[in-house]
PDB file of N, CA and C in Angstrom:
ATOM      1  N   UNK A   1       0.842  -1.175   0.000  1.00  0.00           N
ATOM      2  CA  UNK A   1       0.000   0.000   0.000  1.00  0.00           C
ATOM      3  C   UNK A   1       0.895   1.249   0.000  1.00  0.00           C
ATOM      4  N   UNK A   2       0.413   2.125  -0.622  1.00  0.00           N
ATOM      5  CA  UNK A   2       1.450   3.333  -1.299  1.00  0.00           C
ATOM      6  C   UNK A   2       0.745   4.685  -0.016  1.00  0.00           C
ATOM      7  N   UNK A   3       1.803   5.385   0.623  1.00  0.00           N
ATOM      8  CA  UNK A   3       1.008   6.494   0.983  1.00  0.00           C
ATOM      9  C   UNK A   3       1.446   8.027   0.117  1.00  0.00           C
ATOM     10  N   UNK A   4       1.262   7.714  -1.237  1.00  0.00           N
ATOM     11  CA  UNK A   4       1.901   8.666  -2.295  1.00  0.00           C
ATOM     12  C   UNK A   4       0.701   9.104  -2.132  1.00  0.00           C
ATOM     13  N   UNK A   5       0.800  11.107  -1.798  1.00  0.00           N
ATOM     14  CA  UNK A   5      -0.669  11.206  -2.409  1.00  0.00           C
ATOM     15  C   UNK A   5      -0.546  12.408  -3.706  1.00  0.00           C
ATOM     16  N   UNK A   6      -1.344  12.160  -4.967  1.00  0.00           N
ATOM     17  CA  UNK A   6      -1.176  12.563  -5.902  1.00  0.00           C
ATOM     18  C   UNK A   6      -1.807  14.311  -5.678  1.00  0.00           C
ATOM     19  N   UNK A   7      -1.173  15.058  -6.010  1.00  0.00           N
ATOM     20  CA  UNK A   7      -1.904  16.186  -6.319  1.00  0.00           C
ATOM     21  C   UNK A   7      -1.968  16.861  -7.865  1.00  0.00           C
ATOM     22  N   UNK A   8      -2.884  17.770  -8.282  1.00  0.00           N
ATOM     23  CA  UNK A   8      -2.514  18.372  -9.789  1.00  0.00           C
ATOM     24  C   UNK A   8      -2.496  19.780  -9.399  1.00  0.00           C
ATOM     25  N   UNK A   9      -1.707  20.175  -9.918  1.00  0.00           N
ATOM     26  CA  UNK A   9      -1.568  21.660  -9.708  1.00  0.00           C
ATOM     27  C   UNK A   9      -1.572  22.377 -10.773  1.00  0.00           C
ATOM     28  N   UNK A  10      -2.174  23.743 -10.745  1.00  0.00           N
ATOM     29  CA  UNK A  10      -2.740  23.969 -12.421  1.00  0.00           C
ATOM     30  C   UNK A  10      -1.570  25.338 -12.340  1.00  0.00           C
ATOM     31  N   UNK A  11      -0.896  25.804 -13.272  1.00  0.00           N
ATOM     32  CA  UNK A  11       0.277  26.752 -13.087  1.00  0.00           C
ATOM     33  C   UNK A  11      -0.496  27.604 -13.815  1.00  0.00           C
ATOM     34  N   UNK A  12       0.101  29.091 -12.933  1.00  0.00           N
ATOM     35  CA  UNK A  12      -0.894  30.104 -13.706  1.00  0.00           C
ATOM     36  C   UNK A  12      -0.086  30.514 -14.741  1.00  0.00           C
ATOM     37  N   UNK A  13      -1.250  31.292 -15.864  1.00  0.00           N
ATOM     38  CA  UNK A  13      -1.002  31.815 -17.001  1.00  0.00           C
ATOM     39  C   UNK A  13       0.065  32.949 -17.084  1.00  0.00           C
ATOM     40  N   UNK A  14       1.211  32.570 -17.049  1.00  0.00           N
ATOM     41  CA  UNK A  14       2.623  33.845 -17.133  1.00  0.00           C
ATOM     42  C   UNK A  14       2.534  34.314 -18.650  1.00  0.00           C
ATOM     43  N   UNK A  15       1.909  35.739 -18.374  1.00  0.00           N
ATOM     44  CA  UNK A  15       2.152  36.359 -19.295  1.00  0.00           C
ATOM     45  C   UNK A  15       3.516  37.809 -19.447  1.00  0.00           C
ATOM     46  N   UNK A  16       4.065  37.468 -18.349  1.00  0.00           N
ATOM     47  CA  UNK A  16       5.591  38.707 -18.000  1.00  0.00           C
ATOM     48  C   UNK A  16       6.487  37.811 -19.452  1.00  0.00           C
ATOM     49  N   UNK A  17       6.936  38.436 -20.317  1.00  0.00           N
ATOM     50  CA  UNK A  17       8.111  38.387 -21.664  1.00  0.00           C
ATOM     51  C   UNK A  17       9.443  38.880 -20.972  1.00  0.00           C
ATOM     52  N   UNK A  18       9.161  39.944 -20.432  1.00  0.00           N
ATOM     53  CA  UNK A  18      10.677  40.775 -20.721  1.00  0.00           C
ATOM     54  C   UNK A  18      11.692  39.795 -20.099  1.00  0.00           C
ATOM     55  N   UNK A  19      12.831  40.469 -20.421  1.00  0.00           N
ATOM     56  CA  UNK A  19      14.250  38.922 -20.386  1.00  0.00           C
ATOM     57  C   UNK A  19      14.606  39.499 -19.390  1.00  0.00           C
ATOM     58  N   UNK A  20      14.755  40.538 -18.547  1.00  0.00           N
ATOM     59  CA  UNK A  20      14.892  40.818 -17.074  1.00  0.00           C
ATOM     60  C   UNK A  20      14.476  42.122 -16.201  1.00  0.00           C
ATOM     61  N   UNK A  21      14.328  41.959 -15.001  1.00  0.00           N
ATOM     62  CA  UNK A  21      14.148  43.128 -14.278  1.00  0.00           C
ATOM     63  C   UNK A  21      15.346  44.616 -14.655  1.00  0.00           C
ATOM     64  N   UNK A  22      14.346  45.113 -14.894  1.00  0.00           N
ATOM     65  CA  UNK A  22      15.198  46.786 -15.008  1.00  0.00           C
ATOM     66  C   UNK A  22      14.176  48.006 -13.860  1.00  0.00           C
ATOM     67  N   UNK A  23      14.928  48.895 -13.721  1.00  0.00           N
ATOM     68  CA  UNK A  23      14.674  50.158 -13.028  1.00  0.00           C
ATOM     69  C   UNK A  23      13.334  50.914 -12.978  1.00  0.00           C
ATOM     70  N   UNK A  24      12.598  50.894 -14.574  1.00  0.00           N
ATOM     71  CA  UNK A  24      12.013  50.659 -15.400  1.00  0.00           C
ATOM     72  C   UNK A  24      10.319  50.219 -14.913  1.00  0.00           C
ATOM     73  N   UNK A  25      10.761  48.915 -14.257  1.00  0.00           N
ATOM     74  CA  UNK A  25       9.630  48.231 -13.687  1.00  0.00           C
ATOM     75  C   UNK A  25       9.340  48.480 -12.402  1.00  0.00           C
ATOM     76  N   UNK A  26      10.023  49.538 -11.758  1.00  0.00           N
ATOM     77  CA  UNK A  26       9.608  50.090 -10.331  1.00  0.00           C
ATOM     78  C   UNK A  26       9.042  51.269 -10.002  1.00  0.00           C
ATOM     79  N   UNK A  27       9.274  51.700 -11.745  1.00  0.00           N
ATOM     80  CA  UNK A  27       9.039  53.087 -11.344  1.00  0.00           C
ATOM     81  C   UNK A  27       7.596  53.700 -11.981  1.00  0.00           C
ATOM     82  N   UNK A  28       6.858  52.415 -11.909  1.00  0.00           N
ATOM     83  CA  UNK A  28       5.296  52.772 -11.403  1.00  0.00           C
ATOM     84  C   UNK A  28       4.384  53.102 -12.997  1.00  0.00           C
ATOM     85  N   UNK A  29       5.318  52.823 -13.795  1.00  0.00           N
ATOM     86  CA  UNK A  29       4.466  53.520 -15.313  1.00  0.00           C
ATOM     87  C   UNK A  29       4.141  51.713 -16.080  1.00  0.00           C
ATOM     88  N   UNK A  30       4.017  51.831 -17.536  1.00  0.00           N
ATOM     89  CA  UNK A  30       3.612  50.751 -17.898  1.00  0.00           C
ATOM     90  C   UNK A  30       4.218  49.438 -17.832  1.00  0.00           C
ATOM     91  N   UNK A  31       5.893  49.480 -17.220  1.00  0.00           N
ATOM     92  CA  UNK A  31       5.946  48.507 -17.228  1.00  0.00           C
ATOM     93  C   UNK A  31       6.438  48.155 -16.299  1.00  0.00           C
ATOM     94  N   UNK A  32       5.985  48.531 -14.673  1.00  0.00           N
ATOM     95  CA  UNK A  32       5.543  48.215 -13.648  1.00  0.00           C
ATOM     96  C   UNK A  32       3.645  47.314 -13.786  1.00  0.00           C
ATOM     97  N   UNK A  33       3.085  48.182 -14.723  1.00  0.00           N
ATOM     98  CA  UNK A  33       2.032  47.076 -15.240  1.00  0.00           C
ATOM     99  C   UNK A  33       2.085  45.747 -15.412  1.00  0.00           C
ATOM    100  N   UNK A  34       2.995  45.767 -16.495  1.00  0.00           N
ATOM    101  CA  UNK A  34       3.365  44.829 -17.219  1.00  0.00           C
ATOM    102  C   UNK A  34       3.848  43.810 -16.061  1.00  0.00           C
ATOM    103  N   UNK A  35       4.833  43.818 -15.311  1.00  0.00           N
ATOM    104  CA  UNK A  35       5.173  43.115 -14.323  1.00  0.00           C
ATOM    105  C   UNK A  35       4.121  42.613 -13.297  1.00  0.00           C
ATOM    106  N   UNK A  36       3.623  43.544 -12.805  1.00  0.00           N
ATOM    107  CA  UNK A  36       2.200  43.231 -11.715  1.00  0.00           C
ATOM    108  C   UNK A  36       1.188  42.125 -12.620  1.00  0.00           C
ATOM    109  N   UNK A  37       0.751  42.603 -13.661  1.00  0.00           N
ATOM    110  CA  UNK A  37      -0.203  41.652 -14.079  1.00  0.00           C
ATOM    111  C   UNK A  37       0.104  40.770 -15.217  1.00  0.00           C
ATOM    112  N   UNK A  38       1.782  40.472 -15.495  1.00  0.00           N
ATOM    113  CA  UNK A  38       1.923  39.745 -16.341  1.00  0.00           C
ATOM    114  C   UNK A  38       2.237  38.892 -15.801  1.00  0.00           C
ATOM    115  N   UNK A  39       2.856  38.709 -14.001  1.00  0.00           N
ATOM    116  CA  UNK A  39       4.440  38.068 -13.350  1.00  0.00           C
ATOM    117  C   UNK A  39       3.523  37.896 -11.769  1.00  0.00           C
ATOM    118  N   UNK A  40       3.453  38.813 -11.216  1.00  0.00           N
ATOM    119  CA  UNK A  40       3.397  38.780  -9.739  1.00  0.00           C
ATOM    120  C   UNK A  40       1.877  38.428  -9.397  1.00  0.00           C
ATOM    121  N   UNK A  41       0.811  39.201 -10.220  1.00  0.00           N
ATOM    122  CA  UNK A  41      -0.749  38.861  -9.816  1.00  0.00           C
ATOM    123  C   UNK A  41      -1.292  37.360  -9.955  1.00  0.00           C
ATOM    124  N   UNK A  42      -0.414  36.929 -11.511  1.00  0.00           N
ATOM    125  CA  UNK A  42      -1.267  35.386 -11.961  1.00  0.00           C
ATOM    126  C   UNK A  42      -0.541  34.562 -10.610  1.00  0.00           C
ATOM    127  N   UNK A  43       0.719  34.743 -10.634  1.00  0.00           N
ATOM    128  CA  UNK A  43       1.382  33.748  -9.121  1.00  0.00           C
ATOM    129  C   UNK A  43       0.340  33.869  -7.823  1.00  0.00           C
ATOM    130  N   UNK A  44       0.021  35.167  -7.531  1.00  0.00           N
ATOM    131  CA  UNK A  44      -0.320  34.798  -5.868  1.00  0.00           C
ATOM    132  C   UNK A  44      -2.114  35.048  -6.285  1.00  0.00           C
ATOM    133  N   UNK A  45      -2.419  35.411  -7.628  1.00  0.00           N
ATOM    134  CA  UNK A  45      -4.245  34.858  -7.469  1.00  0.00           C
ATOM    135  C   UNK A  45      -4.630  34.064  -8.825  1.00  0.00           C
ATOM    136  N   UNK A  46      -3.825  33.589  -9.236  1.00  0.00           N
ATOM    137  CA  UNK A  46      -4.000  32.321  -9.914  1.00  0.00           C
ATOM    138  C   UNK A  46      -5.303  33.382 -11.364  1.00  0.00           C
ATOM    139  N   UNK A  47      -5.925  32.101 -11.240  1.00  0.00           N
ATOM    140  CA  UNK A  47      -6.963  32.980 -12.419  1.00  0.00           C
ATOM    141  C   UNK A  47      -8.230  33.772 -12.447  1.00  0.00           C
ATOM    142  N   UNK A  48      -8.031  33.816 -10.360  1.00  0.00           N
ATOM    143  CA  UNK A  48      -9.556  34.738 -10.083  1.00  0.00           C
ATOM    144  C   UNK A  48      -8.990  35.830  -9.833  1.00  0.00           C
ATOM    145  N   UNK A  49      -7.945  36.366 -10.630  1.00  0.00           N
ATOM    146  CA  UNK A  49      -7.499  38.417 -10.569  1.00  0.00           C
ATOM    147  C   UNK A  49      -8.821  38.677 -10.903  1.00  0.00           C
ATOM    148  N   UNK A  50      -8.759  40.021  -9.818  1.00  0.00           N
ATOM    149  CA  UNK A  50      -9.937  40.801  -9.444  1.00  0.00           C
ATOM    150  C   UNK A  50      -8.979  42.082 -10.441  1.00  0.00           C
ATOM    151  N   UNK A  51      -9.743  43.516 -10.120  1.00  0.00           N
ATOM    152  CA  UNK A  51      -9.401  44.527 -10.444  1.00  0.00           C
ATOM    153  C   UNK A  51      -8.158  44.706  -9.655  1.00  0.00           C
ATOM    154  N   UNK A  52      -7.365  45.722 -10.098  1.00  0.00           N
ATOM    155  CA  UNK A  52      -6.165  46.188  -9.356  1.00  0.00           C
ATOM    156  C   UNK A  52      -6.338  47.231  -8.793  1.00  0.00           C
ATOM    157  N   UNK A  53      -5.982  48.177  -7.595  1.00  0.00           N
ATOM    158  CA  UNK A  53      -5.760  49.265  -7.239  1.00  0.00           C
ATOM    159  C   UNK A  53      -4.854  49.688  -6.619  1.00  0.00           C
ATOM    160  N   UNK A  54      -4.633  51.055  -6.217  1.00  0.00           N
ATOM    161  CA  UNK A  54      -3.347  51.382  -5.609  1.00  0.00           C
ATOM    162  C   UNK A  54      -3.240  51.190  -3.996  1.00  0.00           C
ATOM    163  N   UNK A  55      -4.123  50.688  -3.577  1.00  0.00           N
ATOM    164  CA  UNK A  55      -4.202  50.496  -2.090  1.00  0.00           C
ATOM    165  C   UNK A  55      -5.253  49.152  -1.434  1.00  0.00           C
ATOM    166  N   UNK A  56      -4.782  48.908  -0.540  1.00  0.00           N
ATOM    167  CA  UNK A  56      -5.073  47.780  -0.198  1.00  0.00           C
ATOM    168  C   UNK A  56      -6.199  48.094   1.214  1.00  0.00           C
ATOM    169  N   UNK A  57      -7.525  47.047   1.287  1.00  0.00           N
ATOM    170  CA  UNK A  57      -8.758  47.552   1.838  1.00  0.00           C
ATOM    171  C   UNK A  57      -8.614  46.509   3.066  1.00  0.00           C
ATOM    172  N   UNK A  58      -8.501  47.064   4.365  1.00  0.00           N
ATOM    173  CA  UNK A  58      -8.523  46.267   5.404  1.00  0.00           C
ATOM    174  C   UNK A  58      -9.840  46.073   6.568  1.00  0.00           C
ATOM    175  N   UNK A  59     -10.346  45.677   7.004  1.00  0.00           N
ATOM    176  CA  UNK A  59     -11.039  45.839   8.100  1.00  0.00           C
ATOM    177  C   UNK A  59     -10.846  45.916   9.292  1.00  0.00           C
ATOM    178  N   UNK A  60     -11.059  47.363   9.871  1.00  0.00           N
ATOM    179  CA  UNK A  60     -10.477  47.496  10.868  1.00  0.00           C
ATOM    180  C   UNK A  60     -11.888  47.486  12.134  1.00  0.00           C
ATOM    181  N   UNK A  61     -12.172  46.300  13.114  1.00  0.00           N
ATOM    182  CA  UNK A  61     -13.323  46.379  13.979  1.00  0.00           C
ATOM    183  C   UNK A  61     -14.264  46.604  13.276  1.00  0.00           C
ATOM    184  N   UNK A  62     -14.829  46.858  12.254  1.00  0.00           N
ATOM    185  CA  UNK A  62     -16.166  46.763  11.435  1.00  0.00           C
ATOM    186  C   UNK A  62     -15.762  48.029  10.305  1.00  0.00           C
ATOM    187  N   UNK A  63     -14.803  48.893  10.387  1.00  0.00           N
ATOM    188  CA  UNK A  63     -14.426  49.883   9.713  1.00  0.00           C
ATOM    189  C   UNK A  63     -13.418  49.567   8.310  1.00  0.00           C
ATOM    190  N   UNK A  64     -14.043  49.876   7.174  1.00  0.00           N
ATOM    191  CA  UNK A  64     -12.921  49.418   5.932  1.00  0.00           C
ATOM    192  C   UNK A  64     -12.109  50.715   5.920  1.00  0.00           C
ATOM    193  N   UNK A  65     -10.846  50.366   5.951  1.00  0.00           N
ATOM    194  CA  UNK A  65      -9.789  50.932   5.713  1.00  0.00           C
ATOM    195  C   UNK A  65      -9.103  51.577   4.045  1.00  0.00           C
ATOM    196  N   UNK A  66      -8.523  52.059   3.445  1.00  0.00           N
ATOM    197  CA  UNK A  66      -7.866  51.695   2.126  1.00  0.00           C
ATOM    198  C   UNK A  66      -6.492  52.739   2.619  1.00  0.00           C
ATOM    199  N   UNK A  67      -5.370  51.424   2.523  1.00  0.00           N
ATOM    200  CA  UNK A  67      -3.920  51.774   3.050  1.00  0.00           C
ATOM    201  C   UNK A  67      -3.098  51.664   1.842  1.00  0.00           C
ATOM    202  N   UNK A  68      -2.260  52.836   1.947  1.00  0.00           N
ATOM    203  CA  UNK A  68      -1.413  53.066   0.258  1.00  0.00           C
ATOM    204  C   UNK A  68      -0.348  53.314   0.855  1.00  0.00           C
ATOM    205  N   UNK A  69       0.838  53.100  -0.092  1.00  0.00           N
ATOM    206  CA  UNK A  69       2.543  53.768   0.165  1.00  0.00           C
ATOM    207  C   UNK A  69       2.492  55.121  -0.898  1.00  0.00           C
ATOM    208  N   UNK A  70       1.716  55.027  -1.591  1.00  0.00           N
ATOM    209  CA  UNK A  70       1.752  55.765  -2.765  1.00  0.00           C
ATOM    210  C   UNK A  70       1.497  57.098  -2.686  1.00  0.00           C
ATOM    211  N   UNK A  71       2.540  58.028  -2.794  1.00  0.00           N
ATOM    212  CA  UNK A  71       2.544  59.472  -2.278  1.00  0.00           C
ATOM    213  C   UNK A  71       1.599  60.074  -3.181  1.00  0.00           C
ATOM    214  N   UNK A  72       1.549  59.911  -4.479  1.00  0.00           N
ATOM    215  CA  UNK A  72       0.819  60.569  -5.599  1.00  0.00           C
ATOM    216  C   UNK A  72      -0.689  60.375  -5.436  1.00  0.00           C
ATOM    217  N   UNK A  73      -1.192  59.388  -4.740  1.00  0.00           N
ATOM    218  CA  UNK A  73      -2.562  58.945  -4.613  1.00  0.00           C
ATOM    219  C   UNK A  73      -3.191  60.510  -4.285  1.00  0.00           C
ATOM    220  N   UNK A  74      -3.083  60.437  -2.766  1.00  0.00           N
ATOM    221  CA  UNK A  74      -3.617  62.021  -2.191  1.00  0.00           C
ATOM    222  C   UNK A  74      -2.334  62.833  -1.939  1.00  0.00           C
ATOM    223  N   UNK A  75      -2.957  64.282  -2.225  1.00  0.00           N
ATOM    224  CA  UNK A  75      -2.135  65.271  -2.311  1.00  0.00           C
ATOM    225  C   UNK A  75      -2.281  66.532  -1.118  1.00  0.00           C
ATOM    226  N   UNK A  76      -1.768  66.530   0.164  1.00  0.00           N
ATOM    227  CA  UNK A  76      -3.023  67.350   1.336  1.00  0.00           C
ATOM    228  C   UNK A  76      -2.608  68.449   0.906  1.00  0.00           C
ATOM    229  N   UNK A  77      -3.243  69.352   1.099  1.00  0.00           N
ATOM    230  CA  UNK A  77      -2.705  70.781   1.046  1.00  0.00           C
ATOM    231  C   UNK A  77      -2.053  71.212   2.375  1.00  0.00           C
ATOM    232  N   UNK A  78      -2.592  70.774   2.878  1.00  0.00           N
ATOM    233  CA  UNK A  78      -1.615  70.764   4.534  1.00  0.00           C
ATOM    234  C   UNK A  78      -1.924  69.783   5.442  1.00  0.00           C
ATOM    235  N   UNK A  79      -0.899  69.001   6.149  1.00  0.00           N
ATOM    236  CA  UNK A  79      -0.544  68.319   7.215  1.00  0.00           C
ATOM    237  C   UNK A  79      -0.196  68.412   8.411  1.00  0.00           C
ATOM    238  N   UNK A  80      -1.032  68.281   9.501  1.00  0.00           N
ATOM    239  CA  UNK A  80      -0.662  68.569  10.638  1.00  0.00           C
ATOM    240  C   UNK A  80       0.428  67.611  11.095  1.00  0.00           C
ATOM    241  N   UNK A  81       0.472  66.380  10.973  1.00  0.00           N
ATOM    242  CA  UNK A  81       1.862  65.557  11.571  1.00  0.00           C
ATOM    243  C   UNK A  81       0.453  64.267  12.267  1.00  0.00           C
ATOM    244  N   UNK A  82      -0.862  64.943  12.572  1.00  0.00           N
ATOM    245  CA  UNK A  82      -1.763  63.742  13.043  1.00  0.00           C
ATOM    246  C   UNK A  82      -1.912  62.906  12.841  1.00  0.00           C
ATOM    247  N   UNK A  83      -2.713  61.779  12.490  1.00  0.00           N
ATOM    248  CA  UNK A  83      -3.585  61.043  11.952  1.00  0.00           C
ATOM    249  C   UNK A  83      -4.690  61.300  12.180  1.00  0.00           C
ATOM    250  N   UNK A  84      -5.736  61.303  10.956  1.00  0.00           N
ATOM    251  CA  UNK A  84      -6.956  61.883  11.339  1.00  0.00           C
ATOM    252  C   UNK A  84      -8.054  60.748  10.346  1.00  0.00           C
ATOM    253  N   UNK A  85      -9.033  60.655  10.800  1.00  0.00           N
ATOM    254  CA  UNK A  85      -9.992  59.486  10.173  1.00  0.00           C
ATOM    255  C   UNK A  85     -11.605  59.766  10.719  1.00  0.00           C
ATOM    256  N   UNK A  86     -12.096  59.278  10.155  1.00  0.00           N
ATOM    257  CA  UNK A  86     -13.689  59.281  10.071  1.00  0.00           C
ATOM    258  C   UNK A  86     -13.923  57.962  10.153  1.00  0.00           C
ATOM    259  N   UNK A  87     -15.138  57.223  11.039  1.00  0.00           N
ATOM    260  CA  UNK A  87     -16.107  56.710  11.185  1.00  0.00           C
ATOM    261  C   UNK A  87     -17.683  57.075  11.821  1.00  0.00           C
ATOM    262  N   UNK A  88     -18.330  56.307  10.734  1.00  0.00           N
ATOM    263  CA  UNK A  88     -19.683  56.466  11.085  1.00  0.00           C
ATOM    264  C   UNK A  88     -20.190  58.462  10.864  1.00  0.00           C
ATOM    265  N   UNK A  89     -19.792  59.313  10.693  1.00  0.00           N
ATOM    266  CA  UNK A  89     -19.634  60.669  10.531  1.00  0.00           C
ATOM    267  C   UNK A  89     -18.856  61.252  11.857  1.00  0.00           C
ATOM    268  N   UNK A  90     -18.305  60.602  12.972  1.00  0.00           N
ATOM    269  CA  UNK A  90     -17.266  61.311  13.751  1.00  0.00           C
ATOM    270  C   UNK A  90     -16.221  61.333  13.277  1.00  0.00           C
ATOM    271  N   UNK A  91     -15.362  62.119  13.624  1.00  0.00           N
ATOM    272  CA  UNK A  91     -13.945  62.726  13.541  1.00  0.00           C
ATOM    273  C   UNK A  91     -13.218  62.500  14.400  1.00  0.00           C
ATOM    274  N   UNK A  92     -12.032  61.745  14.209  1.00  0.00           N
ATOM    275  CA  UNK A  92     -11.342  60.978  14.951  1.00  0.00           C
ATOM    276  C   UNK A  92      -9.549  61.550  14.999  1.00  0.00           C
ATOM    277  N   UNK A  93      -8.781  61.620  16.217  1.00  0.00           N
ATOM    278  CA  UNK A  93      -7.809  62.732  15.965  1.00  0.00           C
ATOM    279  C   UNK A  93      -6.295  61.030  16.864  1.00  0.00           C
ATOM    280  N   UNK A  94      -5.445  60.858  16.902  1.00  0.00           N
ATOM    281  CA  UNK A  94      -4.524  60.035  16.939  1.00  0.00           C
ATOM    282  C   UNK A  94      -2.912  61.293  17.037  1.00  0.00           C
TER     283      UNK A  94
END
């Protein structure tokens, strides 16, 4: 009696070409695209890629979040140094 157990594993659709990483691909224009959804998205969601965005949606205690690194997203006109957030219509100061 064999305790081999068979699995199939279905490899996702790599559609990344280029012959290597350059500077190029970090710096956020098309072929930082190209990389995200040709290379990195099919690997970690296989073939149920959803839409892409620049920030990632968390739940925080019943509150959705959307957390970015991305300086260009929002632009404040001024910054106190706070953290400041809204739930439910209060104003929340950190």
């Amino acid at each position: 009696m064999s305790n081999v157990v068979s699995m199939t594993t279905t490899l996702p659709k790599i559609r990344f070409r280029d012959p290597q990483l350059e500077m190029a691909h970090g710096a956020g224009g098309t072929a930082s695209r190209r990389l995200i959804e040709g290379l990195i998205a099919p690997i970690l969601f296989g073939p149920r890629i959803g839409p892409l965005g620049d920030a990632a949606h968390v739940n925080l205690d019943g509150t959705c979040v959307a957390m970015t690194t991305d300086s260009f997203v929002v632009r404040a006109a001024r910054f106190s140094g706070r953290l400041h957030w809204r739930t439910g219509g209060e104003r929340h100061r950190q």
